[in-house]
Protein backbone atom coordinates (compact mmCIF):
# COMPACT_ATOMS: atom_id res chain seq x y z
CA UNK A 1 0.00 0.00 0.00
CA UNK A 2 3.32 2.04 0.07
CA UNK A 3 2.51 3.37 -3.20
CA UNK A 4 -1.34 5.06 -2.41
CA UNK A 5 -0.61 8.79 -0.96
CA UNK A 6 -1.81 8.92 2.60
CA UNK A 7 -3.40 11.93 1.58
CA UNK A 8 -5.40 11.02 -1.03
CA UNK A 9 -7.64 9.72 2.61
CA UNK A 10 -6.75 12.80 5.20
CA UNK A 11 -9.81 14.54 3.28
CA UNK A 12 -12.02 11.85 3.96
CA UNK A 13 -14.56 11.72 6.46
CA UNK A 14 -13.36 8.86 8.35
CA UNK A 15 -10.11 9.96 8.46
CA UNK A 16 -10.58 13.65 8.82
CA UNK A 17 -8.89 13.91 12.90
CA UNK A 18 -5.92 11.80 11.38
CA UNK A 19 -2.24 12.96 10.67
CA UNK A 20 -0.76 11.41 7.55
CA UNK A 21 1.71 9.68 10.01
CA UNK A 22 -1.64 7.94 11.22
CA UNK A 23 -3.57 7.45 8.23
CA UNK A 24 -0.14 5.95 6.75
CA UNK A 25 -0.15 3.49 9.67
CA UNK A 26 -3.49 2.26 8.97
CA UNK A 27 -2.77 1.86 5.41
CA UNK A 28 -0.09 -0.68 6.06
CA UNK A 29 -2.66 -3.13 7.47
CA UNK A 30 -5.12 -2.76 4.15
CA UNK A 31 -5.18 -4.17 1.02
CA UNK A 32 -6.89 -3.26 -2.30
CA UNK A 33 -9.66 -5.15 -3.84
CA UNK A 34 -11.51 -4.26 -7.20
CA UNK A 35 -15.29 -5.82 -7.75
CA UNK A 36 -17.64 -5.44 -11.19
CA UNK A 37 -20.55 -4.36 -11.08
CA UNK A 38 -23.06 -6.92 -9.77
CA UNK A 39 -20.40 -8.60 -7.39
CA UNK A 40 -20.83 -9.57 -3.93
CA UNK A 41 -18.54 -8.07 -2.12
CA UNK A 42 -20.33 -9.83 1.29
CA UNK A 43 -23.37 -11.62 1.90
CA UNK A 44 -26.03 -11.41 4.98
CA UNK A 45 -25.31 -13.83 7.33
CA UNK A 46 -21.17 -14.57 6.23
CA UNK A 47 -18.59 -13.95 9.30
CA UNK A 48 -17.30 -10.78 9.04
CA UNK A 49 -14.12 -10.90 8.46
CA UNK A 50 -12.84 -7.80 6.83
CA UNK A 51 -13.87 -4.07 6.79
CA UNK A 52 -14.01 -1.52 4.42
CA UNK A 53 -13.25 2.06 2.78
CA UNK A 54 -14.89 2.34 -0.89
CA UNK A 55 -12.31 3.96 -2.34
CA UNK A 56 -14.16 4.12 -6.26
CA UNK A 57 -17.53 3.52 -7.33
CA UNK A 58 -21.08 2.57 -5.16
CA UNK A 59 -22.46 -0.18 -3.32
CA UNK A 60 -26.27 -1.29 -2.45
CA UNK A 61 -26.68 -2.43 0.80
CA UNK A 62 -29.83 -5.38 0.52
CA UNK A 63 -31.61 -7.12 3.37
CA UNK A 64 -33.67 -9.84 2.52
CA UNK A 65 -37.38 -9.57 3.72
CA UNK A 66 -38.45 -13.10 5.38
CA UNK A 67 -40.53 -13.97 1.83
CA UNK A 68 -37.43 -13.39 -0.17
CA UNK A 69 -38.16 -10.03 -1.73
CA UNK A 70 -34.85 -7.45 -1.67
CA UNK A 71 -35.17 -4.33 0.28
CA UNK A 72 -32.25 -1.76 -0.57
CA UNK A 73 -31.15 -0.09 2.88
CA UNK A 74 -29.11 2.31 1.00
CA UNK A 75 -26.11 3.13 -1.28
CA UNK A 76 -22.68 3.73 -0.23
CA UNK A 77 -20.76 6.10 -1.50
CA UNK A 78 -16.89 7.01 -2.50
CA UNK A 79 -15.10 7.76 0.83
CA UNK A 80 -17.51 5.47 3.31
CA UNK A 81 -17.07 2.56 5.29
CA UNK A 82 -19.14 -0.62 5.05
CA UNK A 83 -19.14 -3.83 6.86
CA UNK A 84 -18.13 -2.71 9.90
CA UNK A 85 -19.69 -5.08 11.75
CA UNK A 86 -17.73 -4.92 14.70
CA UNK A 87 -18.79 -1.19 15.62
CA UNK A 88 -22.30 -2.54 15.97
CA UNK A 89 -20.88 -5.72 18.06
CA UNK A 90 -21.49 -8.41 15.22
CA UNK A 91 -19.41 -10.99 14.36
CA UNK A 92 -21.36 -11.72 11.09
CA UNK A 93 -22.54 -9.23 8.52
CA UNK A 94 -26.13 -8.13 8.91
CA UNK A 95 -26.62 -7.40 4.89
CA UNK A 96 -25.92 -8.06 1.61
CA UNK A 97 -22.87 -5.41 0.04
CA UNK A 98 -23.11 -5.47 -3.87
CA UNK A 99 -21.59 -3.64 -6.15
CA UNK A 100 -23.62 -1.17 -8.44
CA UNK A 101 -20.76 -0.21 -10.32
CA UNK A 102 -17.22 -1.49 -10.62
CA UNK A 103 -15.94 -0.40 -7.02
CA UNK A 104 -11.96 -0.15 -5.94
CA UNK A 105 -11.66 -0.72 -1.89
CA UNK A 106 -9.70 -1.27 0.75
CA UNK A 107 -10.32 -3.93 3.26
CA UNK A 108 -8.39 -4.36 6.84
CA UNK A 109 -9.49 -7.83 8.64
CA UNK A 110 -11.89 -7.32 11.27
CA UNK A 111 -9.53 -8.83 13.79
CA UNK A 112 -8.07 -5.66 13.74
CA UNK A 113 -10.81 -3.55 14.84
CA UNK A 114 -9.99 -3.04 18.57
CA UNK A 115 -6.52 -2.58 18.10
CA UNK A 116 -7.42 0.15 15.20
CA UNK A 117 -10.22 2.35 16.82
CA UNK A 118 -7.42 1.92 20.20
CA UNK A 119 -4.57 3.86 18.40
CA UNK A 120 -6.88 5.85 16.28
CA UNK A 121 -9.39 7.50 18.26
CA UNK A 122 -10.34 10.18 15.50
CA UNK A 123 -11.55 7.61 13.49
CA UNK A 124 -13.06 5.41 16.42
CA UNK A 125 -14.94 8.75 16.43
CA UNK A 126 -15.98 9.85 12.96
CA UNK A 127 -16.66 5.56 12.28
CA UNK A 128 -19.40 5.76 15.39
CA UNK A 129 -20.47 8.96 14.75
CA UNK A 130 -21.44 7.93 11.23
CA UNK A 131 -23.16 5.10 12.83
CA UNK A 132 -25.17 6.74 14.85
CA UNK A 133 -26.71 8.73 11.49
CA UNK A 134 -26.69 5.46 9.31
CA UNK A 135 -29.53 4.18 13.08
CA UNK A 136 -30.98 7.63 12.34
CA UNK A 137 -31.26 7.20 8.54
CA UNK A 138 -32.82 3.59 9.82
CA UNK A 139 -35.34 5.37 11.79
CA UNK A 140 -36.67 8.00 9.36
CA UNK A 141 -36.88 5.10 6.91
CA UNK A 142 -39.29 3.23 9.08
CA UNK A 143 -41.63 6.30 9.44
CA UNK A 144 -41.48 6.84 5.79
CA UNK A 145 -42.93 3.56 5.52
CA UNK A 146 -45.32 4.00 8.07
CA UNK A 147 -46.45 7.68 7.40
CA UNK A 148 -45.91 8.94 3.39
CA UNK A 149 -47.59 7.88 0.55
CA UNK A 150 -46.11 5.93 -2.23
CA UNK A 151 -45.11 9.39 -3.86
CA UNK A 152 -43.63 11.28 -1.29
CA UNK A 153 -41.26 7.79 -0.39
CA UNK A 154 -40.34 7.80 -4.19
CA UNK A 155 -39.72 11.07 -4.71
CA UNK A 156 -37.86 11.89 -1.54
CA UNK A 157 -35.70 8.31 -2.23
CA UNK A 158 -34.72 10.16 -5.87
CA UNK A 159 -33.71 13.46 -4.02
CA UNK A 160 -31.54 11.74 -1.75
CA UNK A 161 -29.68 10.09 -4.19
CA UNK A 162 -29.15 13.20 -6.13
CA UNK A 163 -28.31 14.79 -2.77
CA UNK A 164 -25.56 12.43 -2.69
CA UNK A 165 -24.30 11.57 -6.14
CA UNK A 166 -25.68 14.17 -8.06
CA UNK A 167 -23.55 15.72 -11.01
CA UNK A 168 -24.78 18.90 -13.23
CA UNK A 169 -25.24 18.22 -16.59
CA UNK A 170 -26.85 20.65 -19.28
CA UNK A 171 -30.14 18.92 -18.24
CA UNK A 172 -30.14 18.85 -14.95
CA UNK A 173 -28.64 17.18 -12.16
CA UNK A 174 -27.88 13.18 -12.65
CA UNK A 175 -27.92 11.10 -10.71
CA UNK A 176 -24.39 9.56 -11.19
CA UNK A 177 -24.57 6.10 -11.27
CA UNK A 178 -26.56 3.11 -12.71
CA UNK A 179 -29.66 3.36 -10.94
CA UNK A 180 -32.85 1.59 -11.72
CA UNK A 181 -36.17 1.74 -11.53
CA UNK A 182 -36.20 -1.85 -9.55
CA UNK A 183 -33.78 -0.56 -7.45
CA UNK A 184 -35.77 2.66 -6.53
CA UNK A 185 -39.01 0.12 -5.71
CA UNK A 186 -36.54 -1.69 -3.15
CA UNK A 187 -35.69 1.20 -1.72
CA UNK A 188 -39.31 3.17 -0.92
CA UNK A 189 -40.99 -0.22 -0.58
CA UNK A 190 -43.47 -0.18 -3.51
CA UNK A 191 -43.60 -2.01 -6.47
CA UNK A 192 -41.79 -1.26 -9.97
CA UNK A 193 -45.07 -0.74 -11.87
CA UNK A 194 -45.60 1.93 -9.03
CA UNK A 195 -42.21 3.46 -9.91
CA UNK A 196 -42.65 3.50 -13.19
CA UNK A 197 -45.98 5.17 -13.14
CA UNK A 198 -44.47 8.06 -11.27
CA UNK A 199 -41.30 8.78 -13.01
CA UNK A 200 -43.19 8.70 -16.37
CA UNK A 201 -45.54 10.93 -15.21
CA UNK A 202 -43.41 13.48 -13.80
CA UNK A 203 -41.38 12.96 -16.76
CA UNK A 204 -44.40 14.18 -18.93
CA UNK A 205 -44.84 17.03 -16.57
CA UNK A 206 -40.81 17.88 -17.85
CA UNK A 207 -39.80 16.96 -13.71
CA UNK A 208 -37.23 14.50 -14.77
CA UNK A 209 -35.91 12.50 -17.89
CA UNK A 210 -35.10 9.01 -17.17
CA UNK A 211 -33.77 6.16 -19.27
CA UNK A 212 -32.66 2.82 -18.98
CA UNK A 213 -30.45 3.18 -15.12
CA UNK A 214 -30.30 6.88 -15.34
CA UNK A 215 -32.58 9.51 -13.76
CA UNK A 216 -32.41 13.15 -14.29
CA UNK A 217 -33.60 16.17 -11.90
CA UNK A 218 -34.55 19.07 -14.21
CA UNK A 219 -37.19 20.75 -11.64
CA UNK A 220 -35.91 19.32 -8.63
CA UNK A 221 -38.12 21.88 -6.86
CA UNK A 222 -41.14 20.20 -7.82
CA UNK A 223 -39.97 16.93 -6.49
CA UNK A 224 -39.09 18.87 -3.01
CA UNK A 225 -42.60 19.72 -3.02
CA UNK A 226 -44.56 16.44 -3.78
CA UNK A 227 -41.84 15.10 -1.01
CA UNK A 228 -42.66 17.64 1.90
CA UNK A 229 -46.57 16.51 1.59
CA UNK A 230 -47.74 19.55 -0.44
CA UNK A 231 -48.05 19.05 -3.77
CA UNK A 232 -50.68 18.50 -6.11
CA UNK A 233 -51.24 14.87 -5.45
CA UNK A 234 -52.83 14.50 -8.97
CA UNK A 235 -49.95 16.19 -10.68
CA UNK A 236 -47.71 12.88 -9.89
CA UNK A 237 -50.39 10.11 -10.27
């Protein structure tokens, strides 16, 4: 790992309350791994045995409901950690991690963990602290569920992910990575011929322009609104 610049990491958040001497130190106990699209890079249930910094690329975290159907808990981005298992006191992983485009990480083995967030207690703080907003995330999910309709959960599921990944293009902001419209049904918990009803009618209203794994914000403001509860319900059945 000698040959990746410690601070190509200082800026990230994990890292951010790290020296390069420190960030160098931790990079002597990773290694890099690459993963196409579509590739398990753990599954629900498997020990945990390594944890991770996605250094390229974007990864759906999946839970599988008891009658088999996939639930996406969310996408990590570039600069996150995932299956750190042992900051949530697992010794298995309680998801599936799969690639949604080809990713380039770095994984340390879990044994590790103790002795890591014990020499490194910037990072033992910025990991947990991130925790604590991925339970909050959790939360706000569940009363989603519970309290929106079907179009406020979809179209507050595509502003998040433009929050997140969004890059400006002549259009409008993209959403910048392979996203579909099965993928935004696992996410809001509704079904794709829901999903599709919406994003084709907002794209007739000129809302959005979407295409096979892309989606498209050209009145993002209009999405905002249908999201808060205010909208003109009509306007995105």
């Amino acid at each position: 790992m000698s040959r990746l610049d410690a601070s190509l990491l200082t800026g990230l958040p994990p890292f951010s309350e790290m020296d390069r001497a420190a960030v160098t130190d931790m990079l002597a106990s990773a290694k890099p791994q690459r993963h196409g699209k579509g590739a398990h890079i753990f599954r629900e249930g498997e020990e945990a045995h390594s944890f991770f910094l996605l250094l390229d690329g974007y990864v759906r975290v999946v839970k599988l409901a008891p009658d088999g159907e996939q639930v996406i808990v969310r996408f990590i981005a570039s600069g996150e950690l995932l299956g750190i298992a042992k900051a949530i006191g697992r010794e298995n992983y309680p998801a599936n991690a799969v690639a949604a485009a080809d990713c380039v990480l770095l994984a340390w083995p879990s044994k590790l963990w103790e002795s890591i967030i014990a020499a490194h207690p910037g990072f033992a703080t910025n990991t947990y602290a991130m925790v604590g907003g991925r339970l909050l995330d959790t939360q706000d999910k569940v009363v989603e569920l519970a309290t929106e309709r079907v179009e406020q959960r979809v179209a507050n599921a595509v502003l998040n992910l433009a929050d997140r990944t969004g890059r400006k293009t002549d259009e409008g902001i993209l959403i910048d990575f392979p996203i579909s419209r099965q993928d935004i049904s696992e996410m809001t918990g509704t079904t794709l011929y829901t999903v599709s009803r919406l994003l084709s009618g907002w794209e007739q209203a000129g809302w959005v322009k979407s295409s096979r794994q892309k989606v498209t914000l050209v009145k993002g403001h209009k999405l905002v609104t249908i999201a808060s509860g205010h909208g003109d319900r009509s306007s995105s059945l």
